[in-house]
C-alpha atoms as a PDB file:
ATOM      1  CA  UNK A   1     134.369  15.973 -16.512  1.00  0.00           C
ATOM      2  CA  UNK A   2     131.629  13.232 -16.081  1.00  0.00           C
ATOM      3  CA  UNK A   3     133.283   9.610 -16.376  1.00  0.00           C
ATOM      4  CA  UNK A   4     131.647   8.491 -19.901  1.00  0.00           C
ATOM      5  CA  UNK A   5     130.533   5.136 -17.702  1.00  0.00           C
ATOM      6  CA  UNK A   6     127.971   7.565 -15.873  1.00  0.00           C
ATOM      7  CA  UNK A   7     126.493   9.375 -19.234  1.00  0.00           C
ATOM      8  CA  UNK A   8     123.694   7.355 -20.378  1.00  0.00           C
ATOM      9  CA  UNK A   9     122.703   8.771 -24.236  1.00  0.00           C
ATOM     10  CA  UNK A  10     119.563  10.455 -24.810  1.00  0.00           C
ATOM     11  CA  UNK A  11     117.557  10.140 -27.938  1.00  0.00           C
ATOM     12  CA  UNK A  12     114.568  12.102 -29.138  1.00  0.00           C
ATOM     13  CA  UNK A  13     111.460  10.653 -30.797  1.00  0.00           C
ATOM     14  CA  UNK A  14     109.999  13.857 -31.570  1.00  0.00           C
ATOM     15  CA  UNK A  15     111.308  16.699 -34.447  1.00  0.00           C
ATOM     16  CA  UNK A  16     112.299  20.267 -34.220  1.00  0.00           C
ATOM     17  CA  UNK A  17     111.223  22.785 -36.562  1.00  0.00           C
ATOM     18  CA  UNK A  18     113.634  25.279 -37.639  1.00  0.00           C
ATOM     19  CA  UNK A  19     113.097  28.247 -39.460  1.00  0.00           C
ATOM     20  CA  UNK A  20     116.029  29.730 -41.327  1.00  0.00           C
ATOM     21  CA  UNK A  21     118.581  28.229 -39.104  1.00  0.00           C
ATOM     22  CA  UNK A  22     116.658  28.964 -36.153  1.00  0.00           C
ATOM     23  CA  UNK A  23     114.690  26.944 -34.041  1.00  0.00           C
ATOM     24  CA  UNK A  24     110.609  27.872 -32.974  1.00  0.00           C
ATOM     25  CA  UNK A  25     109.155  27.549 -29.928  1.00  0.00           C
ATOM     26  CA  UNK A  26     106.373  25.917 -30.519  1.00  0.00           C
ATOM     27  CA  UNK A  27     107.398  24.113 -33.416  1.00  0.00           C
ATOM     28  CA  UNK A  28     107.623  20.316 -32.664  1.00  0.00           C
ATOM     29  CA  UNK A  29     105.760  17.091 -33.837  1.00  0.00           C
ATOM     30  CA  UNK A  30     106.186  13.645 -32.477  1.00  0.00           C
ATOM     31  CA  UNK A  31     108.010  11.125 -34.649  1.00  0.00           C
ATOM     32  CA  UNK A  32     104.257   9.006 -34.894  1.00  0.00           C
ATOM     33  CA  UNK A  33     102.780  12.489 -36.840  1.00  0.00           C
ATOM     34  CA  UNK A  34     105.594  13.354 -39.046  1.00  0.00           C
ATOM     35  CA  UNK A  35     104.986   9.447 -40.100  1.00  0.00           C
ATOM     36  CA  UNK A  36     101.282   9.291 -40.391  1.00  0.00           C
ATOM     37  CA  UNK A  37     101.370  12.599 -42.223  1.00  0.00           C
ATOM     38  CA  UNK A  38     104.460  12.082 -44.597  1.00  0.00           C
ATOM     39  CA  UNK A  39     105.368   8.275 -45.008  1.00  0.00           C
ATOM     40  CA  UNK A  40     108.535   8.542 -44.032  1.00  0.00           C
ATOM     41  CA  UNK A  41     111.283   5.898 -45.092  1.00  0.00           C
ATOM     42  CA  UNK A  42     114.114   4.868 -42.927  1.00  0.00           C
ATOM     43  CA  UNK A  43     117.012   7.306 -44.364  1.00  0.00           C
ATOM     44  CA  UNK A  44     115.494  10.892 -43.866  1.00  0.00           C
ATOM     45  CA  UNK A  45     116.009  12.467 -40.714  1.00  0.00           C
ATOM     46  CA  UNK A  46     114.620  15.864 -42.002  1.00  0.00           C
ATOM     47  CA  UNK A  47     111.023  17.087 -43.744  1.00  0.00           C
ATOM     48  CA  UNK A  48     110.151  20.277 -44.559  1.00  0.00           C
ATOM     49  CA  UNK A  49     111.124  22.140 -41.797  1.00  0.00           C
ATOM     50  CA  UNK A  50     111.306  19.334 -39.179  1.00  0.00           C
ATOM     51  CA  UNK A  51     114.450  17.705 -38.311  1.00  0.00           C
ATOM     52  CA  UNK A  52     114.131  14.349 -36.364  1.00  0.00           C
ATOM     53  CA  UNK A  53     116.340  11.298 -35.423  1.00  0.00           C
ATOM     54  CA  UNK A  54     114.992   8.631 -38.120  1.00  0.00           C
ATOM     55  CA  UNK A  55     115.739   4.749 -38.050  1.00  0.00           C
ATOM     56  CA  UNK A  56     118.956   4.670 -39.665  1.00  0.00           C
ATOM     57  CA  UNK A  57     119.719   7.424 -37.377  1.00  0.00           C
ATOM     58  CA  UNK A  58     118.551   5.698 -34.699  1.00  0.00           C
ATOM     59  CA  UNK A  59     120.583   2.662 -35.431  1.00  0.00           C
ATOM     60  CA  UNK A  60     123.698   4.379 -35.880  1.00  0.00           C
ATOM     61  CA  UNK A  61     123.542   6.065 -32.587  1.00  0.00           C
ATOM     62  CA  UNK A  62     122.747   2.454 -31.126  1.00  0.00           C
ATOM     63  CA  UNK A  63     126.062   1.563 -32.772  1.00  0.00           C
ATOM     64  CA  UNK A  64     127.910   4.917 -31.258  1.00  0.00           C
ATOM     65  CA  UNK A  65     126.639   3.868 -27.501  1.00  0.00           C
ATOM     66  CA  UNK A  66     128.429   0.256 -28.240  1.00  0.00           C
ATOM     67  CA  UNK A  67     131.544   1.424 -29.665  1.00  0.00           C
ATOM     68  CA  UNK A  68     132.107   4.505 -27.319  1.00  0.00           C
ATOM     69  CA  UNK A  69     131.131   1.997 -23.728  1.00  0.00           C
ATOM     70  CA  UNK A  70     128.267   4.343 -22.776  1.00  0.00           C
ATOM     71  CA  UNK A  71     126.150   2.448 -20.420  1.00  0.00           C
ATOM     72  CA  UNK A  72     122.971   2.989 -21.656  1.00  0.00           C
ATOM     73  CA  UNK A  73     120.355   4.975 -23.849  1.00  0.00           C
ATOM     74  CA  UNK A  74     117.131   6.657 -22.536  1.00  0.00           C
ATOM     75  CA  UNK A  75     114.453   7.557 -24.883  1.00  0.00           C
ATOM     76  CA  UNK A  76     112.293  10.444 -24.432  1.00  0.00           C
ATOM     77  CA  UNK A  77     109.175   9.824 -24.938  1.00  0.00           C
ATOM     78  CA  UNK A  78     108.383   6.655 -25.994  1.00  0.00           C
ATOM     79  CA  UNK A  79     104.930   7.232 -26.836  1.00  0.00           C
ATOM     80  CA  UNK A  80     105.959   9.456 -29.696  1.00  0.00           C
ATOM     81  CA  UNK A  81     106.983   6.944 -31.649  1.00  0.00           C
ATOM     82  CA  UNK A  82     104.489   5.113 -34.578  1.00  0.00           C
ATOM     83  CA  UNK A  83     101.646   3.061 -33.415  1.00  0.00           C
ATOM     84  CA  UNK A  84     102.544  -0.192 -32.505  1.00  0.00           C
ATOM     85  CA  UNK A  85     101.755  -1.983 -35.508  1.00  0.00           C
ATOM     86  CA  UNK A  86     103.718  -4.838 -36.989  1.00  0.00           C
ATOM     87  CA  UNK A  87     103.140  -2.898 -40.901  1.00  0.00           C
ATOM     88  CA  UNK A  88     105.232  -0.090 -39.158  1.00  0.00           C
ATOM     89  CA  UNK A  89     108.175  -2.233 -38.002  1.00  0.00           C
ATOM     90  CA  UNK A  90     110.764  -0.472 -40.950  1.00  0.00           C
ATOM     91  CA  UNK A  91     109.754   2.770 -39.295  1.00  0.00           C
ATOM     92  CA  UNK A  92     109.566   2.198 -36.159  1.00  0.00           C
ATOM     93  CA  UNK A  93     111.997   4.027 -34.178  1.00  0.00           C
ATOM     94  CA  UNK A  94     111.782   1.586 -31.376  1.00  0.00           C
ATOM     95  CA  UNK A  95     111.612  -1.492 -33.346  1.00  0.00           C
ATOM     96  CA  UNK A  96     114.821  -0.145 -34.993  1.00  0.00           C
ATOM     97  CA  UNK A  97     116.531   0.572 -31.516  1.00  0.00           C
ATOM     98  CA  UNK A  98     115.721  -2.461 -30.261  1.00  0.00           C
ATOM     99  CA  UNK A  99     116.917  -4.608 -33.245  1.00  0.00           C
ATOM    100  CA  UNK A 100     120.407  -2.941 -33.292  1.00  0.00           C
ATOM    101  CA  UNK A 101     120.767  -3.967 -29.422  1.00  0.00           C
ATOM    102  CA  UNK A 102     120.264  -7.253 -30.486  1.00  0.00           C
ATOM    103  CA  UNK A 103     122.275  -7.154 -33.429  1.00  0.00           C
ATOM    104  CA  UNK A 104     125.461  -5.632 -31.567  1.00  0.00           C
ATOM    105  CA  UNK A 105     124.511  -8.154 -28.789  1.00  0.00           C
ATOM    106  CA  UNK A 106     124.787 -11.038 -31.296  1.00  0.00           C
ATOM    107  CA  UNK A 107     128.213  -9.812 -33.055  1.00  0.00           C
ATOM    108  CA  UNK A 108     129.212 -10.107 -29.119  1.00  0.00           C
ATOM    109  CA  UNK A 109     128.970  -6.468 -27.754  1.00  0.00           C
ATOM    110  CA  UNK A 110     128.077  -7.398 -24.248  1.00  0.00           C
ATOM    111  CA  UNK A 111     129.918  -3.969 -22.872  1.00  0.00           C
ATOM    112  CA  UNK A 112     126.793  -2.324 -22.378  1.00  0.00           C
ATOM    113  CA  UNK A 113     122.966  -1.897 -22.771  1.00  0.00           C
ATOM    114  CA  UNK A 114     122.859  -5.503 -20.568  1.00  0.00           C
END
């Protein structure tokens, strides 16, 4: 296997639609839609038939990367995200990525993400 000090974690700002367990082709949104259309809050990570990484979500796999020594996290695509937009800070998957790097950073997890 892959040393886990080569993986770098991926994470999605886009959704998936799935249809009865099963996912469509042509069925994804960006993150920024699902938001502008729905008002998501920060706990759901599902609507209607979209499934997405939300900001708790997002924070919790910030934690993961820490905890596990994973040397990094790539983000795919970044423009997918909400506008940037101070009133969209809660919902912002970015904003909430990069506030748990510097929240682990503070509580002294230096092992990765430097």
């Amino acid at each position: 296997g892959v040393p886990r000090g080569k993986l770098v974690v991926g994470i999605p700002f886009y959704a998936q639609r799935y249809v009865d367990s099963k996912l469509q082709n042509k069925g994804h949104k960006t993150y920024g839609e699902l938001q502008s259309k729905y008002k998501l809050n920060g706990e759901l990570n599902s609507v209607e038939d979209y499934y997405f990484n939300g900001p708790q979500a997002i924070r919790d796999r910030v934690d993961y990367v820490y905890k596990n020594g994973f040397p990094g996290l790539m983000i795919w695509e970044i423009t997918q995200d909400v506008p940037n937009d101070s009133s969209l800070d809660s919902v912002s998957l970015l904003h909430n990525l990069t506030d748990q790097v510097k929240n682990n950073k503070k509580n002294g997890a230096d092992r990765c993400l430097n």
